[in-house]
Protein backbone atom coordinates (compact mmCIF):
# COMPACT_ATOMS: atom_id res chain seq x y z
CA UNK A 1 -118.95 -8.47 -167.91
CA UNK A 2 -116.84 -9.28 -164.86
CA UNK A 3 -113.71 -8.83 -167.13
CA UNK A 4 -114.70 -5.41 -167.69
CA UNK A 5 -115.75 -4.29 -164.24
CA UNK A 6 -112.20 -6.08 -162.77
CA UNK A 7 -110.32 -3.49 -165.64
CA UNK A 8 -112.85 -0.70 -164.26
CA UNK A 9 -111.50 -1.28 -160.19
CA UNK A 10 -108.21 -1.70 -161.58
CA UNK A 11 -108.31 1.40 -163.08
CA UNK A 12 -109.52 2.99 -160.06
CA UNK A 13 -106.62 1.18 -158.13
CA UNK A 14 -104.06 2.34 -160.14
CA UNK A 15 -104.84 5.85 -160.04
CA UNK A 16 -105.68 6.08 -156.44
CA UNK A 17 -102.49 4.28 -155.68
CA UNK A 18 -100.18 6.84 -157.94
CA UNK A 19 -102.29 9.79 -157.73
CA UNK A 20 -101.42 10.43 -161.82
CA UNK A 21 -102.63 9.83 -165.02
CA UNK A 22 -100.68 9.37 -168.02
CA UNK A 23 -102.24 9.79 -171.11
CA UNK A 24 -99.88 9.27 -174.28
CA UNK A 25 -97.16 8.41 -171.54
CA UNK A 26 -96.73 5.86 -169.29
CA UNK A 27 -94.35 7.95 -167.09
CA UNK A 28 -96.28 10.73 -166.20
CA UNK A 29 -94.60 13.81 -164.69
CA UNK A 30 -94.48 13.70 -160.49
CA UNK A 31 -95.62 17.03 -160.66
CA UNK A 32 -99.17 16.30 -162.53
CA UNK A 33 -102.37 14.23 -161.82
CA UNK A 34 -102.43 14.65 -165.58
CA UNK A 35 -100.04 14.14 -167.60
CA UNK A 36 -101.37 14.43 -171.57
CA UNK A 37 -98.44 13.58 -173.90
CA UNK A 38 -98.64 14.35 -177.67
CA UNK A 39 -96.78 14.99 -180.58
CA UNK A 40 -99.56 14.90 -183.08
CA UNK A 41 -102.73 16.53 -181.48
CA UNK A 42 -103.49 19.53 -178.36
CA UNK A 43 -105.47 19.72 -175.38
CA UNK A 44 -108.98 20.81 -176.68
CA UNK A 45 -110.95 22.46 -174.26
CA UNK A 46 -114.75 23.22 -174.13
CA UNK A 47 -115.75 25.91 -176.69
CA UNK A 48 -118.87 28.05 -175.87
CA UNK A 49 -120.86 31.53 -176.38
CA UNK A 50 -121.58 33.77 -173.74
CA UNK A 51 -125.47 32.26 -173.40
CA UNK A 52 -123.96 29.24 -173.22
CA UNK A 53 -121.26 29.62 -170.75
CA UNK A 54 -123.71 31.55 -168.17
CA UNK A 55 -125.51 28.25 -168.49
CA UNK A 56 -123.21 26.36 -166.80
CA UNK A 57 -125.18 25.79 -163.41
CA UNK A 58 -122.88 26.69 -160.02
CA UNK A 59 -119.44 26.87 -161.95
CA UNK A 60 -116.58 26.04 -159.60
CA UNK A 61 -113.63 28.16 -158.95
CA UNK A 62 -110.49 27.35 -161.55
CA UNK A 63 -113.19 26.45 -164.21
CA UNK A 64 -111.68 27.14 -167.62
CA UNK A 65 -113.52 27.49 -171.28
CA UNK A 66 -112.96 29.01 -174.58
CA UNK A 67 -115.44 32.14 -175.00
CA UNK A 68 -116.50 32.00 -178.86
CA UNK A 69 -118.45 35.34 -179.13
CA UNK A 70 -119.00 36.71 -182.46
CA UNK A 71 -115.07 38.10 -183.30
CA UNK A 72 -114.31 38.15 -180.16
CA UNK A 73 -112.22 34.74 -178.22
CA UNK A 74 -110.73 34.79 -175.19
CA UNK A 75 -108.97 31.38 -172.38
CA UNK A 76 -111.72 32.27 -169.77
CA UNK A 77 -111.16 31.27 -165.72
CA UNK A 78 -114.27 31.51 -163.16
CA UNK A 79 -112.60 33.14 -160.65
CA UNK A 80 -115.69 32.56 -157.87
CA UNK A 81 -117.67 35.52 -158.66
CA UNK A 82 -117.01 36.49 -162.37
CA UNK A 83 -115.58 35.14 -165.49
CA UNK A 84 -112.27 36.43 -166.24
CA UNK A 85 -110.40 36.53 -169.14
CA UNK A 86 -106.46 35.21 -169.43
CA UNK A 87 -105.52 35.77 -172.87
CA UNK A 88 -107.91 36.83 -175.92
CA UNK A 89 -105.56 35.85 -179.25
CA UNK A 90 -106.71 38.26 -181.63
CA UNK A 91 -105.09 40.16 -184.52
CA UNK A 92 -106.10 43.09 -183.21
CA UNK A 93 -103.95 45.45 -181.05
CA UNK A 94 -103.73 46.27 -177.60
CA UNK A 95 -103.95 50.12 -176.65
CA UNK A 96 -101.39 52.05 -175.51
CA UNK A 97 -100.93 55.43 -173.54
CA UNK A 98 -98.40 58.33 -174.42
CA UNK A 99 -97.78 61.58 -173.72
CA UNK A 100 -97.84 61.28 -169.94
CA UNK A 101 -97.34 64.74 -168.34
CA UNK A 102 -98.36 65.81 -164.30
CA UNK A 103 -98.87 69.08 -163.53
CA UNK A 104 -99.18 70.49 -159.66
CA UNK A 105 -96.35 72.14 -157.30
CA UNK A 106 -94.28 69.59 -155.52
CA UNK A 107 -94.76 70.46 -151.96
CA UNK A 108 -96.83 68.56 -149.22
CA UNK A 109 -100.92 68.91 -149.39
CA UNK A 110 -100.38 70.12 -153.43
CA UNK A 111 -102.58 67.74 -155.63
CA UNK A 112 -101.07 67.06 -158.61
CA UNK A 113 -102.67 65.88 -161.61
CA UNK A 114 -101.98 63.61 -164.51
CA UNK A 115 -102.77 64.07 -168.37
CA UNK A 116 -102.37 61.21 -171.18
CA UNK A 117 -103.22 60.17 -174.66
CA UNK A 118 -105.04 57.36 -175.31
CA UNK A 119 -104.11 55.32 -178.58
CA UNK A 120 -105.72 52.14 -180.06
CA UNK A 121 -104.53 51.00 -183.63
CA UNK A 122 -107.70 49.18 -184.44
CA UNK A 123 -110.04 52.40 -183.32
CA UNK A 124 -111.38 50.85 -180.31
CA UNK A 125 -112.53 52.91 -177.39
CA UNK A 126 -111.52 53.60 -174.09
CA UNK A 127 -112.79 52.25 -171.26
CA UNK A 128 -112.07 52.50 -167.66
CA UNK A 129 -108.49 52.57 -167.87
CA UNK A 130 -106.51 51.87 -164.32
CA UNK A 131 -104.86 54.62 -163.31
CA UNK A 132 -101.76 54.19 -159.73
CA UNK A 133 -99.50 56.96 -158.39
CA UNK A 134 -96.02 55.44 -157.14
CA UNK A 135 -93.31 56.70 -154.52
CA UNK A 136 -89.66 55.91 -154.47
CA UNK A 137 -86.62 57.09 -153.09
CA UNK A 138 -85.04 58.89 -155.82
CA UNK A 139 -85.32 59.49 -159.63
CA UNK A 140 -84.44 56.29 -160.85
CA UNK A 141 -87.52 54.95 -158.59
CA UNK A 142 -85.04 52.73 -156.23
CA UNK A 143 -87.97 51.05 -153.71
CA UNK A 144 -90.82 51.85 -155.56
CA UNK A 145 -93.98 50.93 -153.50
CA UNK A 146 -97.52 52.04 -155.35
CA UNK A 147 -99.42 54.79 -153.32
CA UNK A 148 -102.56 52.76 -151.04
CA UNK A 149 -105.44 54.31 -152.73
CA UNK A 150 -104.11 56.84 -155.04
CA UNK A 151 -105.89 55.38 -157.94
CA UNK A 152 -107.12 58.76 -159.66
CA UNK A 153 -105.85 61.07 -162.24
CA UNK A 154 -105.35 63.22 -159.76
CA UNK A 155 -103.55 62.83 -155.99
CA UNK A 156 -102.79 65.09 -153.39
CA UNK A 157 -99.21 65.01 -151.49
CA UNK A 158 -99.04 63.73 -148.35
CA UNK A 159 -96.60 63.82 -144.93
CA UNK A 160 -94.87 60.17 -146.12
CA UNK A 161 -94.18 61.86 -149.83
CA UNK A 162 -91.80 64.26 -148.01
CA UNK A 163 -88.59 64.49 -149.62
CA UNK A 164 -89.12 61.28 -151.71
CA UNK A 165 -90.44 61.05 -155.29
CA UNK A 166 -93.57 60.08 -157.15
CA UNK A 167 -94.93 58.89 -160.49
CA UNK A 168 -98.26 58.28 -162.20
CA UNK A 169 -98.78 55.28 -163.94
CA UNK A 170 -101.59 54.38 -166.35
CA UNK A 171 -102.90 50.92 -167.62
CA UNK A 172 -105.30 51.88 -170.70
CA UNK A 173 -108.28 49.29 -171.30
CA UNK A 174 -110.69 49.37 -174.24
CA UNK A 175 -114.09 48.69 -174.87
CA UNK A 176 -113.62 45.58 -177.41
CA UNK A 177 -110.94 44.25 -179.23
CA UNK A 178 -107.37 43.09 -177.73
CA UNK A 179 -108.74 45.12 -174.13
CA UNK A 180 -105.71 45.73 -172.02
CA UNK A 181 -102.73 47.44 -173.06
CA UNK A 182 -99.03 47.81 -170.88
CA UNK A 183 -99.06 50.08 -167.79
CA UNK A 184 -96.79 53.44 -168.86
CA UNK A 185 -95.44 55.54 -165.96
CA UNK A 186 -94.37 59.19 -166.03
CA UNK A 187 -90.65 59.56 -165.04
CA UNK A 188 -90.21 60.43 -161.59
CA UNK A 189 -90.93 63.64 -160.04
CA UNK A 190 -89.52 65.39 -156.48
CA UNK A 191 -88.20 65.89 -153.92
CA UNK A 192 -91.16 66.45 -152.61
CA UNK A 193 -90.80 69.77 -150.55
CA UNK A 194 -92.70 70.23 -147.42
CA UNK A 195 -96.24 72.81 -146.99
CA UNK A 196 -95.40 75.45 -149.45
CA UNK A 197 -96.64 78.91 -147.48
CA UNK A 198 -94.77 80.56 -149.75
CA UNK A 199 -96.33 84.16 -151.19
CA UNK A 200 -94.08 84.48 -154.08
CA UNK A 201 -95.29 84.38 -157.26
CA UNK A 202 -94.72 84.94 -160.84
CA UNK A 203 -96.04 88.70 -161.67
CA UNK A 204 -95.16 89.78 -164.82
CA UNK A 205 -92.89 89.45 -167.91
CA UNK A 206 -92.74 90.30 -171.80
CA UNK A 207 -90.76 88.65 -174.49
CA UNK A 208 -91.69 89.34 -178.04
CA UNK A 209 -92.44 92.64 -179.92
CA UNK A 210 -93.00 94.54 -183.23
CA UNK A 211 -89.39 95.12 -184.48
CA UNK A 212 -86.76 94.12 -182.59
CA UNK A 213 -87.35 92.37 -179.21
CA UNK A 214 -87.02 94.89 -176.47
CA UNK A 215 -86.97 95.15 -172.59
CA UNK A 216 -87.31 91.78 -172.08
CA UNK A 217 -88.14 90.77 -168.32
CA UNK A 218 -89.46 88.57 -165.39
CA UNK A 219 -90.71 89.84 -162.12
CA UNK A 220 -91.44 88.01 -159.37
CA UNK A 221 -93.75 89.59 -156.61
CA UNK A 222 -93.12 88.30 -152.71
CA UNK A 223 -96.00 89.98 -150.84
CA UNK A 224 -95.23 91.75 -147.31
CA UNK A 225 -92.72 95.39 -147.54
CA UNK A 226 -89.10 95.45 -147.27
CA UNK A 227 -88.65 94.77 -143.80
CA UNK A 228 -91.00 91.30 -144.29
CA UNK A 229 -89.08 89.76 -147.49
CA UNK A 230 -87.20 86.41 -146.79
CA UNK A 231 -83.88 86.76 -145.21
CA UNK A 232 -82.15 84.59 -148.12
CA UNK A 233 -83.22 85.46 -150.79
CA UNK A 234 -79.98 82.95 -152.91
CA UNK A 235 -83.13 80.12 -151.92
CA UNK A 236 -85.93 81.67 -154.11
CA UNK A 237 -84.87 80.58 -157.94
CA UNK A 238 -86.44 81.94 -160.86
CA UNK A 239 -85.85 79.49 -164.21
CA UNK A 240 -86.54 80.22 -167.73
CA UNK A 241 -86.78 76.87 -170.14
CA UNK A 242 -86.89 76.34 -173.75
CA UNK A 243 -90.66 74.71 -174.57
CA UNK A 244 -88.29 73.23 -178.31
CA UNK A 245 -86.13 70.85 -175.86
CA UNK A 246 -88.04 71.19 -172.86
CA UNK A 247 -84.04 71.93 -171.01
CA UNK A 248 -83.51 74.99 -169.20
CA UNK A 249 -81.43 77.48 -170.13
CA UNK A 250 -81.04 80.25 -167.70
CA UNK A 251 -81.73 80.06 -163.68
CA UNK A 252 -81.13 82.76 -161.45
CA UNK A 253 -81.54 83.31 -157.53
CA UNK A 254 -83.79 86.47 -156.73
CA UNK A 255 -81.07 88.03 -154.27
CA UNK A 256 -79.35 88.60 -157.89
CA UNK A 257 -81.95 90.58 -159.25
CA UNK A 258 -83.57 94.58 -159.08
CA UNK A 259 -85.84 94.71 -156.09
CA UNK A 260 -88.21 97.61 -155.72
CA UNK A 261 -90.56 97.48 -153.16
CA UNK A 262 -94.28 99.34 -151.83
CA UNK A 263 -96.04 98.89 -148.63
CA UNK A 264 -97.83 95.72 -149.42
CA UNK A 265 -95.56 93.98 -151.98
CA UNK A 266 -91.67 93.98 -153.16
CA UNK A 267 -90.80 92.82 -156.55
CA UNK A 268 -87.46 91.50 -158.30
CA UNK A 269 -87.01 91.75 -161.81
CA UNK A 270 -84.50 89.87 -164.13
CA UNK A 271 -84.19 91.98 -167.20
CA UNK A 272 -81.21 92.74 -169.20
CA UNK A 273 -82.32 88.86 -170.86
CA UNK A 274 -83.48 87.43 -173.92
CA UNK A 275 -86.49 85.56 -173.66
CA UNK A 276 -87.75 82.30 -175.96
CA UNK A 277 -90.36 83.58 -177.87
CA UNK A 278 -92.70 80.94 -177.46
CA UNK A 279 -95.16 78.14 -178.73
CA UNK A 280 -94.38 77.33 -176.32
CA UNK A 281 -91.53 78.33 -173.62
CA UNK A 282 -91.94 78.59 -169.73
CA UNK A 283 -91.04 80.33 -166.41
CA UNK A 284 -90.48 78.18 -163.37
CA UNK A 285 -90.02 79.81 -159.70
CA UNK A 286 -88.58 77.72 -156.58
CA UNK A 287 -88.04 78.62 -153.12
CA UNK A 288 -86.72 76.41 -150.26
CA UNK A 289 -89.22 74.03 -150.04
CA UNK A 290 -89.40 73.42 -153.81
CA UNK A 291 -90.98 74.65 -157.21
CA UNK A 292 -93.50 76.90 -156.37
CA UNK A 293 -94.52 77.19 -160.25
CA UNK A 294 -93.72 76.00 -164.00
CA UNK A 295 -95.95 78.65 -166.00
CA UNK A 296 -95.87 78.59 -170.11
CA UNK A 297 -96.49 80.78 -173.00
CA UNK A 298 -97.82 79.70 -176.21
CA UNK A 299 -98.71 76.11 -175.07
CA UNK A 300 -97.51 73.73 -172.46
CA UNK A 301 -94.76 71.07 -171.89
CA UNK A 302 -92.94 68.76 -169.57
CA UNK A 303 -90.08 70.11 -168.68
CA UNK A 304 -86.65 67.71 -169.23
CA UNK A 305 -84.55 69.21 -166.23
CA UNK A 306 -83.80 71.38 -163.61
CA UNK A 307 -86.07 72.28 -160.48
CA UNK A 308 -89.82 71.14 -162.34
CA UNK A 309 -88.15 68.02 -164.07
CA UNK A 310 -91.00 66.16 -165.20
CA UNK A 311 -93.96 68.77 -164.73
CA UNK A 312 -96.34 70.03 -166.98
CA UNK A 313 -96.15 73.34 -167.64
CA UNK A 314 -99.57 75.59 -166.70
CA UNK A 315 -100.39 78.05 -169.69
CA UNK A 316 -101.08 81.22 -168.48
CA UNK A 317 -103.60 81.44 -171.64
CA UNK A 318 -102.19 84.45 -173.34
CA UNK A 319 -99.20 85.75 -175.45
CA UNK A 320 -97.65 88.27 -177.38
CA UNK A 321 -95.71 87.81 -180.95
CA UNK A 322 -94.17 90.10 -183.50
CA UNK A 323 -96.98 92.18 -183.15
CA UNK A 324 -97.43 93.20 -179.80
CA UNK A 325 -96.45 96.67 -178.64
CA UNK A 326 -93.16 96.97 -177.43
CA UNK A 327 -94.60 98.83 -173.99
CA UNK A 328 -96.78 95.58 -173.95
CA UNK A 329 -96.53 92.53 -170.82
CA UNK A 330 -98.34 90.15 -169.58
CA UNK A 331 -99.51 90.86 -165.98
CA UNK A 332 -101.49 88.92 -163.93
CA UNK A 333 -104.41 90.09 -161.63
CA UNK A 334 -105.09 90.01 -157.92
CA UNK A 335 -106.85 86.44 -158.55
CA UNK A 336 -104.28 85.30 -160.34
CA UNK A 337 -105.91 84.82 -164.13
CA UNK A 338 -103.59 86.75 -167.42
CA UNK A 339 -103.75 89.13 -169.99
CA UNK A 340 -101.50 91.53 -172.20
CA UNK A 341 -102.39 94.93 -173.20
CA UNK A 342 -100.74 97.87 -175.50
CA UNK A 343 -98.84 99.73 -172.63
CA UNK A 344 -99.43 97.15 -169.77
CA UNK A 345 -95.68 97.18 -168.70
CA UNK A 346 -95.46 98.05 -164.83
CA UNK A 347 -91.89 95.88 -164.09
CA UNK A 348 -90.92 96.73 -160.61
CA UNK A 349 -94.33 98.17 -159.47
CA UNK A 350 -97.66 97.13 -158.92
CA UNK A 351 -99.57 95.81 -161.95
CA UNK A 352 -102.12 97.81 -163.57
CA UNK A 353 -104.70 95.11 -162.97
């Protein structure tokens, strides 16, 4: 008896004096208290259901289990409030996120707003998937910082976005299974321009026909008469893309083009073109703060280059193909919504709407 309680405050000697414990070595590491050498066996750690685990009375912070719940197992941590899990092997797959578009004008106090797909292999749903908006100082995202509270699908530009460039990022959860996938960020979108008080606008155009494509055009409408009109015109950029490759393929400044004007508007037409016929293609227009807007026909898509690099397209909801009238165009209203009729073409005057 007074063998074993001598061993017993040995014990306790020894480990107060070295502050480590060896087990399966009698060198254990400086670093570690513990120090559990093996070659034949692992480090088995308690294994418990849900029930059981919030059972545990007053669990202290740094308190690790394996969670055995049904299919589902998971390295669990209290982290003082919550269990939290720090790796779930499982065979099934994490989701992912693809497709990643953002739509909006890139000018101060725009709000732009993100799209994506959510994918899971093993069919599991979403849940609330994490969603961040970044800012750097160029394309490439050179000193990236993430965007203090921009945690929505959708954010709106602010003063300190001027002239630099964002991203959206996405981090999709599901409901069960393997529940967090990789964060995926759109590319990088900008310069941001400053307070767009632009009035320009895309007005009008018509690209396919019955037959052979005729009088293909765009017009642009800048409100205010001819004496009111911007004084450099070689600023205000009108940019036709290919939806196939998402690259542009024609861009043109407005001081280039047909002006005609009345007493409330003045519009410039680029005709004398051959327009994509669609499903889908797009129209972007620019002036000196920026894109104004990326507008699409027959479907949307991100465009690859030029001034709305990395925005999705807005379709203006209506098109024409090899049947449409060749007096035909698509004209938009006073409130800005779209539609094509037989003989709607009114290129360099106002629209019939």
């Amino acid at each position: 008896m007074n063998k074993s309680i001598f061993l017993f405050l040995f014990f306790i000697y020894y480990c107060s004096a070295f502050s480590q414990v060896g087990i399966g070595t009698t060198t254990p590491d400086q670093s570690a208290i513990l120090d559990v050498s093996s070659t034949t066996g692992g480090f088995l750690l308690p294994r418990m259901d849900e029930a059981q685990r919030d059972a545990i009375p007053n669990p202290a912070i740094g308190l690790l289990i394996y969670l055995i719940e049904g299919s589902q197992q998971c390295l669990q941590v209290y982290n003082g409030t919550s269990w939290e899990n720090i790796y779930c092997p499982t065979t099934n797959t994490v989701p992912t996120a693809i497709n990643l578009a953002v739509s909006g004008a890139l000018n101060v106090t725009e709000t732009l707003t993100a799209s994506y797909t959510y994918q899971d292999a093993d069919s599991d749903a979403e849940d609330t998937s994490l969603y961040q908006w970044y800012r750097a100082d160029d394309v490439s995202g050179t000193n990236e910082i993430t965007i203090a509270g921009a945690t929505g699908l959708s954010y709106t530009l602010i003063a300190s976005d001027l002239s630099e460039f964002v991203s959206f990022g996405v981090t999709p959860i599901a409901v069960t299974g393997a529940l967090t996938g990789l964060e995926v960020k759109s590319n990088y979108m900008g310069a941001i321009g400053a307070v767009n008080t632009s009035t320009a606008r895309l007005n009008e155009f018509h690209y396919d026909n019955v037959g052979t494509d005729v009088n293909e055009f765009v017009e642009i409408r800048i409100t205010g008469n001819s004496g009111s009109q911007p004084t450099d015109l070689s600023q205000y950029t009108v940019t036709l893309y290919n939806g196939s490759n998402q690259s542009l393929y024609l861009t043109e400044t407005l001081d280039n083009l047909t002006q005609t004007c009345d007493a409330s508007n003045c519009y410039y037409v680029l005709d004398s073109i051959s327009l994509q016929n669609g499903n889908p293609d797009g129209i972007a227009l620019s002036d000196p703060s920026g894109l104004i807007e990326f507008l699409s026909y027959g479907g949307t898509f991100t465009a690859a280059d030029g001034i709305a690099s990395g925005v999705l397209s807005v379709n203006v909801g209506v098109f024409e193909n090899s049947s449409t009238n060749v007096g035909a165009a698509i004209e938009r209203a006073v409130a800005g919504s779209w539609s094509v009729s037989a003989n709607s073409n009114t290129k360099g005057a106002q629209n019939s709407l």
